[in-house]
C-alpha atoms as a PDB file:
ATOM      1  CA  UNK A   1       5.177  16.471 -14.985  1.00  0.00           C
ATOM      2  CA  UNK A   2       4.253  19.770 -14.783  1.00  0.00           C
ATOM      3  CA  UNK A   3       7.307  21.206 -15.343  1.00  0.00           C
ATOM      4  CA  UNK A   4       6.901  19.468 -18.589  1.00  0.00           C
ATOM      5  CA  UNK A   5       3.594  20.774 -19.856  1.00  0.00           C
ATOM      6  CA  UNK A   6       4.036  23.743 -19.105  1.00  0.00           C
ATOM      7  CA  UNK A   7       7.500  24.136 -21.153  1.00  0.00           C
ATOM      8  CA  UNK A   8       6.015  22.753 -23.878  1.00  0.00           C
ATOM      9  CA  UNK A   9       2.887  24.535 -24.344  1.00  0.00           C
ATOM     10  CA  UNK A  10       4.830  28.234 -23.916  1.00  0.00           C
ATOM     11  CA  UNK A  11       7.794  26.905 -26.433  1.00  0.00           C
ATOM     12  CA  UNK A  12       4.700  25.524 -29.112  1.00  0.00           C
ATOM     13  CA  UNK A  13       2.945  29.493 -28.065  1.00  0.00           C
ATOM     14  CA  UNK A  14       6.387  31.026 -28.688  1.00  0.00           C
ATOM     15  CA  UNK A  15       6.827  29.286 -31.695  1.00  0.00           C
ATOM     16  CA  UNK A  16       2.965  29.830 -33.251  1.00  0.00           C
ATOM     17  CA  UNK A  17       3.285  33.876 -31.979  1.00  0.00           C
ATOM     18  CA  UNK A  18       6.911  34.001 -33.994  1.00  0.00           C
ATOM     19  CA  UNK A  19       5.624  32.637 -37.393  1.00  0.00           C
ATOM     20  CA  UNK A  20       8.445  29.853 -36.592  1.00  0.00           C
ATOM     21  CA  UNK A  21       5.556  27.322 -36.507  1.00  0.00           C
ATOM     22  CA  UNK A  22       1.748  27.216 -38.248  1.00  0.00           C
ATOM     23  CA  UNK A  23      -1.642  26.670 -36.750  1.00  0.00           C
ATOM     24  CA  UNK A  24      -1.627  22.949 -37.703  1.00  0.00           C
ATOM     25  CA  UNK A  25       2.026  22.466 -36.502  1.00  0.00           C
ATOM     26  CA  UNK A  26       0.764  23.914 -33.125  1.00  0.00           C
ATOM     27  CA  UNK A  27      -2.038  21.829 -32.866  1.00  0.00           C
ATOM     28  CA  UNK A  28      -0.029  19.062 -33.160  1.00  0.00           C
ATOM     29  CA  UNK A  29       2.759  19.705 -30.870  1.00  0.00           C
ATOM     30  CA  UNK A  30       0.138  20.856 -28.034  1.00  0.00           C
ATOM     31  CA  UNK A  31      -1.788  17.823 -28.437  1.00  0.00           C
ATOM     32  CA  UNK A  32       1.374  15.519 -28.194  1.00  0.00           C
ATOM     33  CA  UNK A  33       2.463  17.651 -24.975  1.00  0.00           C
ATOM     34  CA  UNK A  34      -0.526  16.593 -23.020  1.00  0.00           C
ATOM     35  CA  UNK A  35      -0.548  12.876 -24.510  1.00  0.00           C
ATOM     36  CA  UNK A  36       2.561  12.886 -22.896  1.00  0.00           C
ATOM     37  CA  UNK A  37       1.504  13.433 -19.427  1.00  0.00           C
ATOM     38  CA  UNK A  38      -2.148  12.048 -19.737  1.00  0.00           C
ATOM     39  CA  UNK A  39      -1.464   8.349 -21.395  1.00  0.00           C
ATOM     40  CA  UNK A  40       1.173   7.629 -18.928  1.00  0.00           C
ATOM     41  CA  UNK A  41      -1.164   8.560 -16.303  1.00  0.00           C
ATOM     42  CA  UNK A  42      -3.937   6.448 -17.543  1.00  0.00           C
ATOM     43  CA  UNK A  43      -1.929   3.301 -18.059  1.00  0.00           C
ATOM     44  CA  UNK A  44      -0.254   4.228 -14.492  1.00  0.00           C
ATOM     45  CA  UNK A  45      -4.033   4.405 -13.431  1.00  0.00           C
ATOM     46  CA  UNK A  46      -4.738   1.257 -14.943  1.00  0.00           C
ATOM     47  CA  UNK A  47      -2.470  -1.004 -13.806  1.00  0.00           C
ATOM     48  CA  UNK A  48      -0.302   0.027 -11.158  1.00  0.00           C
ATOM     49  CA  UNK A  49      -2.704   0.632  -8.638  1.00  0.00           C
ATOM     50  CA  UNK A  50      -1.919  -0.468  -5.460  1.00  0.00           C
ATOM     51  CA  UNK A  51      -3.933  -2.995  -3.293  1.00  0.00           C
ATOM     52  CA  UNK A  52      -5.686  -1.899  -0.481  1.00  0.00           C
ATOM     53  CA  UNK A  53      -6.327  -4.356   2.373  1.00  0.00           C
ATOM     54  CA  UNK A  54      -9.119  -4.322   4.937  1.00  0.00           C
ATOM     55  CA  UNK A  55      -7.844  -2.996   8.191  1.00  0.00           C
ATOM     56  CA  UNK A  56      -9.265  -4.487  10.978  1.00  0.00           C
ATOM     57  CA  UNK A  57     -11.311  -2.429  13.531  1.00  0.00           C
ATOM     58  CA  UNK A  58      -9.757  -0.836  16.505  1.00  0.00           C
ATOM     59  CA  UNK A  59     -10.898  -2.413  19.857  1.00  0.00           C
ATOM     60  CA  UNK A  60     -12.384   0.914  21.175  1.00  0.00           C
ATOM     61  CA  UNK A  61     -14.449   1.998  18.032  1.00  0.00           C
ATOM     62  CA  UNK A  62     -16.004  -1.462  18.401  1.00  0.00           C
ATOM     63  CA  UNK A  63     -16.536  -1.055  22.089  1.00  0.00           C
ATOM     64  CA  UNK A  64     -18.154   2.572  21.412  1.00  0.00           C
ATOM     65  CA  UNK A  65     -20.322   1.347  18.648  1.00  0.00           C
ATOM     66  CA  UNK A  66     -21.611  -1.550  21.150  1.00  0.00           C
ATOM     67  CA  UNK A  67     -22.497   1.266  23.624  1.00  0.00           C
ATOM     68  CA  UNK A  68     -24.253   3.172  21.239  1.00  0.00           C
ATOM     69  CA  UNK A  69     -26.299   0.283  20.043  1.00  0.00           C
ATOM     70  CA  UNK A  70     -24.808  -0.498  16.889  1.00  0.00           C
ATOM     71  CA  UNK A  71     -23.565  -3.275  15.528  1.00  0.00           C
ATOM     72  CA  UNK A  72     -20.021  -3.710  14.794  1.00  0.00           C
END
């Protein structure tokens, strides 16, 4: 994804610096470069997240709190 970004901001830069694109052209084209990788990220974020499940505690860290006088 990085690869990506960083293509297309130096080829928008190229273009702005070379009077092949304008300001507002620019804007545009950056701000669609990093809606690319940020929206896909957010929905990703949203709901693909995985589920975590409780994992049950190890015998000895139980036995260890219990001799420290915790409870478990």
């Amino acid at each position: 994804m990085s690869t990506g970004l960083t293509f297309g901001t130096i080829s928008a830069l190229f273009g702005l610096t070379n009077h092949i694109i304008d300001q507002a052209q620019y804007t545009i084209l950056v701000t669609a470069v990093i809606g690319s990788a940020v929206i896909p990220t957010l929905i990703a974020q949203t709901w693909f997240q995985p589920d975590f499940k409780a994992i049950a505690a190890e015998p000895e860290t139980v036995e260890a709190e219990a001799v420290a006088g915790e409870e478990p």
